[in-house]
N, C-alpha and C. Protein backbone atom coordinates (compact mmCIF):
# COMPACT_ATOMS: atom_id res chain seq x y z
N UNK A 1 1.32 -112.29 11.32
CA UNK A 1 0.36 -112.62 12.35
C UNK A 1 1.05 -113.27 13.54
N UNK A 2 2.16 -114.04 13.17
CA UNK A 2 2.55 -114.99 14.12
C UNK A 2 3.45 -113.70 14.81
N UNK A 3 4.40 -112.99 14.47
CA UNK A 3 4.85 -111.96 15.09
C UNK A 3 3.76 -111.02 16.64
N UNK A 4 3.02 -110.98 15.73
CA UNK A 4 1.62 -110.00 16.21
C UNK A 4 1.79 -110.47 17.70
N UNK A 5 1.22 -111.71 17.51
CA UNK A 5 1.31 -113.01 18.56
C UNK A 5 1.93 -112.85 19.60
N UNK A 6 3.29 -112.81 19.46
CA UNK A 6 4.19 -112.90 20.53
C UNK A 6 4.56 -111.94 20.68
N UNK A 7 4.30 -110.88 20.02
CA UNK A 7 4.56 -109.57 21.12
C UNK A 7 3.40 -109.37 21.84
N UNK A 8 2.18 -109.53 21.42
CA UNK A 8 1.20 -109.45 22.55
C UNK A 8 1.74 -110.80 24.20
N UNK A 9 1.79 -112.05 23.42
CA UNK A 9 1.99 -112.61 24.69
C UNK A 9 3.88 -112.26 25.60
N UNK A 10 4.28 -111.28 25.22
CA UNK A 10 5.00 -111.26 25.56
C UNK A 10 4.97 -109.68 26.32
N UNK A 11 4.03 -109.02 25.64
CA UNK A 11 3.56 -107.54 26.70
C UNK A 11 2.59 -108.34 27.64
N UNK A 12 1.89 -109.47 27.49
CA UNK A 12 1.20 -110.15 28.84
C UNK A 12 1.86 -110.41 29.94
N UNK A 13 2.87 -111.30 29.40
CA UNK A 13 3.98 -112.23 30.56
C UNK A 13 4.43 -110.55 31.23
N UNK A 14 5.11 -109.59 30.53
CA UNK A 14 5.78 -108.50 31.35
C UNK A 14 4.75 -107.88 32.10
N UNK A 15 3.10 -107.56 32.36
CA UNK A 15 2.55 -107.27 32.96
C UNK A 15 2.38 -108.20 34.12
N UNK A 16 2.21 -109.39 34.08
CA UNK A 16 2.08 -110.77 34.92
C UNK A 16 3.50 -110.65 35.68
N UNK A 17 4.88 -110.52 35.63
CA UNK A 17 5.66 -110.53 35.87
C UNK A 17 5.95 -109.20 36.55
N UNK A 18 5.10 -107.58 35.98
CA UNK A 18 5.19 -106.55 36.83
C UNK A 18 4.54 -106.59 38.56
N UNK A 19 2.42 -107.48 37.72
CA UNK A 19 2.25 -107.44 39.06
C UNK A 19 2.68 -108.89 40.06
N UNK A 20 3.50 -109.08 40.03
CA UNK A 20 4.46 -109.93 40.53
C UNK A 20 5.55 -109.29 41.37
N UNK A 21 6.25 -108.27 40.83
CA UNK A 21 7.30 -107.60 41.31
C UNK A 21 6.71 -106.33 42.33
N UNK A 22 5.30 -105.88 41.86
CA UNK A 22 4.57 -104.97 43.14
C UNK A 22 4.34 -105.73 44.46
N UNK A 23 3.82 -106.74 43.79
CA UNK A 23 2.96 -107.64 45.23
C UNK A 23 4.15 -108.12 45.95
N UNK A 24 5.46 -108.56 45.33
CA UNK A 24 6.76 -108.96 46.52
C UNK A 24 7.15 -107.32 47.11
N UNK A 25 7.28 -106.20 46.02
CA UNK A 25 7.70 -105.56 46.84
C UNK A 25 6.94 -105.07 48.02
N UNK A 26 5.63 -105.01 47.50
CA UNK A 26 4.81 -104.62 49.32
C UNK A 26 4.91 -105.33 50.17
N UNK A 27 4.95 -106.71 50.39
CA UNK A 27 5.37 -107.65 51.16
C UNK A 27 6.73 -107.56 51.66
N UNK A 28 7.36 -107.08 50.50
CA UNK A 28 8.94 -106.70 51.04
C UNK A 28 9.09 -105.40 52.40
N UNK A 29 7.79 -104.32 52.07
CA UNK A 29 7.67 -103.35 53.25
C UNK A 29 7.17 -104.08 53.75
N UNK A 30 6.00 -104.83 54.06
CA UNK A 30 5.85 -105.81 55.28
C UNK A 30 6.63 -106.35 56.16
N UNK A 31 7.13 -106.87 55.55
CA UNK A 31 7.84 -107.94 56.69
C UNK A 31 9.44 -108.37 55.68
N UNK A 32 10.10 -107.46 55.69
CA UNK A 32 11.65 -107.34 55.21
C UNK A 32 12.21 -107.37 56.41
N UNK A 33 12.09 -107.20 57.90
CA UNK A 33 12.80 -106.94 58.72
C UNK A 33 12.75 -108.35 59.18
N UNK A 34 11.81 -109.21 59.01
CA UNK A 34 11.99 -110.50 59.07
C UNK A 34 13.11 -111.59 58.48
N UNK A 35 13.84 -111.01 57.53
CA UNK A 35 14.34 -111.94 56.23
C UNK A 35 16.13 -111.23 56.94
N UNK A 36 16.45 -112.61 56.65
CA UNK A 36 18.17 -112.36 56.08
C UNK A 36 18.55 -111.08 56.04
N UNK A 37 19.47 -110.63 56.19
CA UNK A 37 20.64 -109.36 55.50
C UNK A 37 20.54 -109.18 54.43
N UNK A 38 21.35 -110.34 54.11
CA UNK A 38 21.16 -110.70 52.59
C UNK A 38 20.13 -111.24 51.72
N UNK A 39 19.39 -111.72 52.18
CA UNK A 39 18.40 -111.85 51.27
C UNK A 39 17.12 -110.43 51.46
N UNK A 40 16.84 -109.76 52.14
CA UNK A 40 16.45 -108.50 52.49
C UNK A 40 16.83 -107.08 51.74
N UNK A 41 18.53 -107.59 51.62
CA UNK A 41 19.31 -106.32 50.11
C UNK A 41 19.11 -107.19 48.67
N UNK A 42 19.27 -108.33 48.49
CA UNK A 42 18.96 -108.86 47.20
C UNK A 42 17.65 -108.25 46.92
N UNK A 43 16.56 -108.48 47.57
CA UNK A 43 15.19 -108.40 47.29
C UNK A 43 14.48 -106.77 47.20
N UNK A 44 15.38 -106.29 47.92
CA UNK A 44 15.02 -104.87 47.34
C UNK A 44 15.93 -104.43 46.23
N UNK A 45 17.15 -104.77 45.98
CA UNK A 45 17.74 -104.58 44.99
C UNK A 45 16.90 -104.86 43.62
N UNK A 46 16.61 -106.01 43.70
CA UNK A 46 15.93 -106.79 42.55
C UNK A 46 14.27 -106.26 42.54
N UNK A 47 13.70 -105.74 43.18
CA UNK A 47 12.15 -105.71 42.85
C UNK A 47 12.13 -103.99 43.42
N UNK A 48 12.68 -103.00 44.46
CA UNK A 48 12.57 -101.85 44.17
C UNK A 48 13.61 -101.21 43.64
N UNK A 49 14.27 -101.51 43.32
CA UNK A 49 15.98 -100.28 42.41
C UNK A 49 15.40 -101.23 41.13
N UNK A 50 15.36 -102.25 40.76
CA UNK A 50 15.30 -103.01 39.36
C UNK A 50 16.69 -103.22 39.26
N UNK A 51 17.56 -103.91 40.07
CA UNK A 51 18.92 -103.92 39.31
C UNK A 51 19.29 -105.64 39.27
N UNK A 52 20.04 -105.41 38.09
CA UNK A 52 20.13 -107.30 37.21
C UNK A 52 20.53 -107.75 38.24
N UNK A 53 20.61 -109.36 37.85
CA UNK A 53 21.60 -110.40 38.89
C UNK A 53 22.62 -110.28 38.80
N UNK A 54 23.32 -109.62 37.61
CA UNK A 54 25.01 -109.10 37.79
C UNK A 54 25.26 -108.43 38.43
N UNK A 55 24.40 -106.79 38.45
CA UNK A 55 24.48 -105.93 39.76
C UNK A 55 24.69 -106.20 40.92
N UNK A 56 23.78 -106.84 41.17
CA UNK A 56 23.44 -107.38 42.79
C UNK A 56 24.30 -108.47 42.95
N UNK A 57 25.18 -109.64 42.09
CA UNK A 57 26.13 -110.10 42.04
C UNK A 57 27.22 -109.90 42.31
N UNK A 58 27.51 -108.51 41.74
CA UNK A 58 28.56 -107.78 42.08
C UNK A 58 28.87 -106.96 43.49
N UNK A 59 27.50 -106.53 43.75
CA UNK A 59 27.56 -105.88 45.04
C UNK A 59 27.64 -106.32 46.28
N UNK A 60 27.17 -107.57 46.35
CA UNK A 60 27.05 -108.77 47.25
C UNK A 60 28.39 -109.37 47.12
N UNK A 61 29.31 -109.61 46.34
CA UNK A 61 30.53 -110.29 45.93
C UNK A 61 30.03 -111.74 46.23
N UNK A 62 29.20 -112.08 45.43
CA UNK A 62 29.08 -113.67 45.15
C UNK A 62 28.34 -113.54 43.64
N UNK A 63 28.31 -115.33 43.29
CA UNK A 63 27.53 -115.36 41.98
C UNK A 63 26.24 -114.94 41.88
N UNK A 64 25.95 -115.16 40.52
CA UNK A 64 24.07 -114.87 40.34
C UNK A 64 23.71 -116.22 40.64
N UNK A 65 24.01 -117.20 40.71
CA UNK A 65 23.35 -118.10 41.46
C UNK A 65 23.00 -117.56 42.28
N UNK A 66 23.98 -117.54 43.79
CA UNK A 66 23.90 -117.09 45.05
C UNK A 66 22.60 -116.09 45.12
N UNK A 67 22.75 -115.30 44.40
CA UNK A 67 21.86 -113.73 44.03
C UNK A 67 20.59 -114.38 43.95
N UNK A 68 20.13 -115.52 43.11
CA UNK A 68 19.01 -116.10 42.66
C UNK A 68 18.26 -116.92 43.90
N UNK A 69 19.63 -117.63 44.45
CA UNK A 69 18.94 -118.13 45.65
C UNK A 69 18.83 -117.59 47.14
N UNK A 70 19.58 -116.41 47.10
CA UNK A 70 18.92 -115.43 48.34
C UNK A 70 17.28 -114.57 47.63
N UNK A 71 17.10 -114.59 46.50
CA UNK A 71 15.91 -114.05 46.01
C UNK A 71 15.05 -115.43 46.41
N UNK A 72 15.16 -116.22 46.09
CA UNK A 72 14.08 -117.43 46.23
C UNK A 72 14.11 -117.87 47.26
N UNK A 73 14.77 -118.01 48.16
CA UNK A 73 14.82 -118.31 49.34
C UNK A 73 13.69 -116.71 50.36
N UNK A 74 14.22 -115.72 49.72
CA UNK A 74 13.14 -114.82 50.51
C UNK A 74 11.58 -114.57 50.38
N UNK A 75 11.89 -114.72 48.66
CA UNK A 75 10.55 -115.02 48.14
C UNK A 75 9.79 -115.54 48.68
N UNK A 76 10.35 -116.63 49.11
CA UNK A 76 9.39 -118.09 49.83
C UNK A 76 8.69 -117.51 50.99
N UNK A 77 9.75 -116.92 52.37
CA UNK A 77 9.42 -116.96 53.41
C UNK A 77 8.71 -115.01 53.04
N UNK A 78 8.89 -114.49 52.49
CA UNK A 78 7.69 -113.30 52.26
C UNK A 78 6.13 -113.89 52.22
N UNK A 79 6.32 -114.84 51.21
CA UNK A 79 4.78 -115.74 50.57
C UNK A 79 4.12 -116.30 52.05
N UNK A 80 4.93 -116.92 52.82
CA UNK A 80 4.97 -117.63 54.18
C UNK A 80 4.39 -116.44 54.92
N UNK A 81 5.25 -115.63 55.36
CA UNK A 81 4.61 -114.16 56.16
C UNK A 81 3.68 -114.03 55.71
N UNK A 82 2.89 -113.47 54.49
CA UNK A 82 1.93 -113.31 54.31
C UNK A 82 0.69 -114.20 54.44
N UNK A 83 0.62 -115.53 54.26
CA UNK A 83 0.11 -116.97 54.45
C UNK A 83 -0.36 -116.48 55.86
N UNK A 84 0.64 -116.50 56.74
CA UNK A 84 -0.04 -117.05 58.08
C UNK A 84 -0.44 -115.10 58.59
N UNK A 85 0.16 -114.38 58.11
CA UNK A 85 -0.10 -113.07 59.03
C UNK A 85 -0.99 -111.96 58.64
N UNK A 86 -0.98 -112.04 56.82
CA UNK A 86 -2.16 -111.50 56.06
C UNK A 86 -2.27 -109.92 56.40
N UNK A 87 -1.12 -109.39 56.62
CA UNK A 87 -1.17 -107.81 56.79
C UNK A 87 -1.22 -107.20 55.50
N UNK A 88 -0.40 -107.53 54.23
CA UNK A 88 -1.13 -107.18 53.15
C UNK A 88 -2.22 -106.98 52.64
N UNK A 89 -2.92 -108.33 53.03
CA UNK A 89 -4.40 -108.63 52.55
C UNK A 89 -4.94 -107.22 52.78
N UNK A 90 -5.44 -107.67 54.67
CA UNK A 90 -5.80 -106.74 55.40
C UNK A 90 -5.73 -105.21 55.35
N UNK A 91 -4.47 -104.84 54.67
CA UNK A 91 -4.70 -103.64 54.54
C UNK A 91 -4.85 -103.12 52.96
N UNK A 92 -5.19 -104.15 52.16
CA UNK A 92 -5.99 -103.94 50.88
C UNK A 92 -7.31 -103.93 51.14
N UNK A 93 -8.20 -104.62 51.92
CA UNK A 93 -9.18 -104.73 52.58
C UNK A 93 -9.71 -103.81 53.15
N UNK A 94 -8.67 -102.62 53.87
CA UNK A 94 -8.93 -101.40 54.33
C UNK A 94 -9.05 -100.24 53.65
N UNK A 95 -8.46 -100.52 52.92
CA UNK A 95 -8.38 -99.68 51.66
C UNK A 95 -8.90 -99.19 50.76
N UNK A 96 -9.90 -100.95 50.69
CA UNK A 96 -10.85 -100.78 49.83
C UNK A 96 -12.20 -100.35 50.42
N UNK A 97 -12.56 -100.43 52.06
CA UNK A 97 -13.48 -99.92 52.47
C UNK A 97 -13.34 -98.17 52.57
N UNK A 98 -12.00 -97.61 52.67
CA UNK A 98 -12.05 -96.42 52.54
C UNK A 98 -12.19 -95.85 51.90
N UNK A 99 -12.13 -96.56 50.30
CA UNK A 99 -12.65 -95.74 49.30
C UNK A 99 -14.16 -96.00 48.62
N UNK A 100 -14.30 -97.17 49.40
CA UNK A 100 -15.99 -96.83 49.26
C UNK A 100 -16.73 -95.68 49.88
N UNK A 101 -16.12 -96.03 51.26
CA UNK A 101 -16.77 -94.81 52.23
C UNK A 101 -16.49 -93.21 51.51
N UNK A 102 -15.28 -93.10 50.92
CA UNK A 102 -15.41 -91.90 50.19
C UNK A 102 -16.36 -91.65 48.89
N UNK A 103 -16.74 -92.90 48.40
CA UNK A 103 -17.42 -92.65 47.16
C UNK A 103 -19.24 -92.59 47.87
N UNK A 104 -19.60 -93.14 49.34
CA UNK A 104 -20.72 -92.87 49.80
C UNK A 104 -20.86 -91.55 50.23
N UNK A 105 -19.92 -91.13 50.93
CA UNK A 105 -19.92 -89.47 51.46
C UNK A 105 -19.69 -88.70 50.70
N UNK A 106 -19.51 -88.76 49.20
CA UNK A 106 -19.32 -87.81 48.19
C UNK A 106 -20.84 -87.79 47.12
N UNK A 107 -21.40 -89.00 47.01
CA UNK A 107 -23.03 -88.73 46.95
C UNK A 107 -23.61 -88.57 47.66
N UNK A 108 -23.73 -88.03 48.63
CA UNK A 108 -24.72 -87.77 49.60
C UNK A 108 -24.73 -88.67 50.60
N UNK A 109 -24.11 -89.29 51.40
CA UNK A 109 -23.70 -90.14 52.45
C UNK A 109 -24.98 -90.94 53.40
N UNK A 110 -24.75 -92.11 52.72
CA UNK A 110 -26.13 -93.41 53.24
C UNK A 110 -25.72 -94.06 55.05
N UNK A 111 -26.08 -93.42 55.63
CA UNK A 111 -25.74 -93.25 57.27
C UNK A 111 -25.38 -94.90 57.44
N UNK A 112 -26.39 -95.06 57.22
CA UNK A 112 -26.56 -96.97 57.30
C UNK A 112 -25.39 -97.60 56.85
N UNK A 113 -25.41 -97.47 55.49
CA UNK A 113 -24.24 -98.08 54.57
C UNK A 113 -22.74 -97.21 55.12
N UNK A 114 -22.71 -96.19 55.30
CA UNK A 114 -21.37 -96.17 56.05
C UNK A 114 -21.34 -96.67 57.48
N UNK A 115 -22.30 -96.90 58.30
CA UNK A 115 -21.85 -97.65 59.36
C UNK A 115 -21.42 -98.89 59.03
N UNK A 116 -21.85 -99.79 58.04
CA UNK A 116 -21.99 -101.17 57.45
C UNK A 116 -20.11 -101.27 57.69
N UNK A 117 -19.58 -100.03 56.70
CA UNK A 117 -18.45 -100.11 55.98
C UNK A 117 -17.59 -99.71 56.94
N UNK A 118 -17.86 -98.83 58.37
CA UNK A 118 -17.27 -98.98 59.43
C UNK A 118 -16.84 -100.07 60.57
N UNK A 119 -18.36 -101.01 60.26
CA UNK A 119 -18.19 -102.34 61.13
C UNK A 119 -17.65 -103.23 60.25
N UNK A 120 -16.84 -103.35 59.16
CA UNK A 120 -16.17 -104.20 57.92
C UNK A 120 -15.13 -103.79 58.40
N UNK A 121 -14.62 -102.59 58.74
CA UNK A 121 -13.13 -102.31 58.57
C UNK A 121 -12.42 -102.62 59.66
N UNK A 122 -13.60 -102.20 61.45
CA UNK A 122 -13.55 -102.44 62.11
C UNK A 122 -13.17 -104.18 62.85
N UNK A 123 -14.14 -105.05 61.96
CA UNK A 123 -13.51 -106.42 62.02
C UNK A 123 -12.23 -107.18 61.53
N UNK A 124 -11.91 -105.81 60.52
CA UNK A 124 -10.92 -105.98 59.91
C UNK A 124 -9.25 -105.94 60.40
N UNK A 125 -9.36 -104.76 61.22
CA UNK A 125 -8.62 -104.40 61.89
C UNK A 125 -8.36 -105.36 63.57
């Protein structure tokens, strides 16, 4: 039982930890042109290729410290970009009105309710 256990909480943590590694990397297309050199190749190294802190250790020619703290150091100011500029959000927000609007115009399309979902996206934008 106790086995059972921890492989479930341990297929949890790796899902928690996946959507972790989506949400930096979209932020990473956000606003990567903002960040360091180096912390800009760490961070795609590490969250779109998937490659260890030895990799990226190696490729960088410094330690996995170094590696760890150009990751956390970008981490931060990604979290920051997003905080004050919310283009992620925003275009989850859009996203999600567009696929309403497709699920209204595919039953028979409520004129009203897609204008609704036009002036949502519209404020959105």
């Amino acid at each position: 039982m106790v086995y059972n256990d921890r492989c479930k909480s341990k297929l949890l943590y790796r899902v928690i930890v996946m959507a972790k590694d989506l949400t930096l990397a979209l932020l990473l297309d956000f606003y990567g042109g903002l960040l360091t050199e180096k912390q800009a190749f760490a961070l795609d190294g590490y969250y779109n290729q998937d490659l260890s802190l030895a990799e990226l250790a190696e490729d960088m020619g410094i330690s996995r410290q170094g590696v760890r703290a150009f990751l956390s150091q970008g981490e931060k100011h990604l979290r920051e970009f997003e905080t004050k500029l919310g283009l992620a959000a925003r275009l989850g927000e859009v996203s999600r009105g567009l696929a309403e609007m497709k699920e209204v115009i595919s039953s028979g399309g409520d004129t009203v309710r897609l204008v609704g979902i036009i002036d949502r996206i519209s404020d959105i934008i």
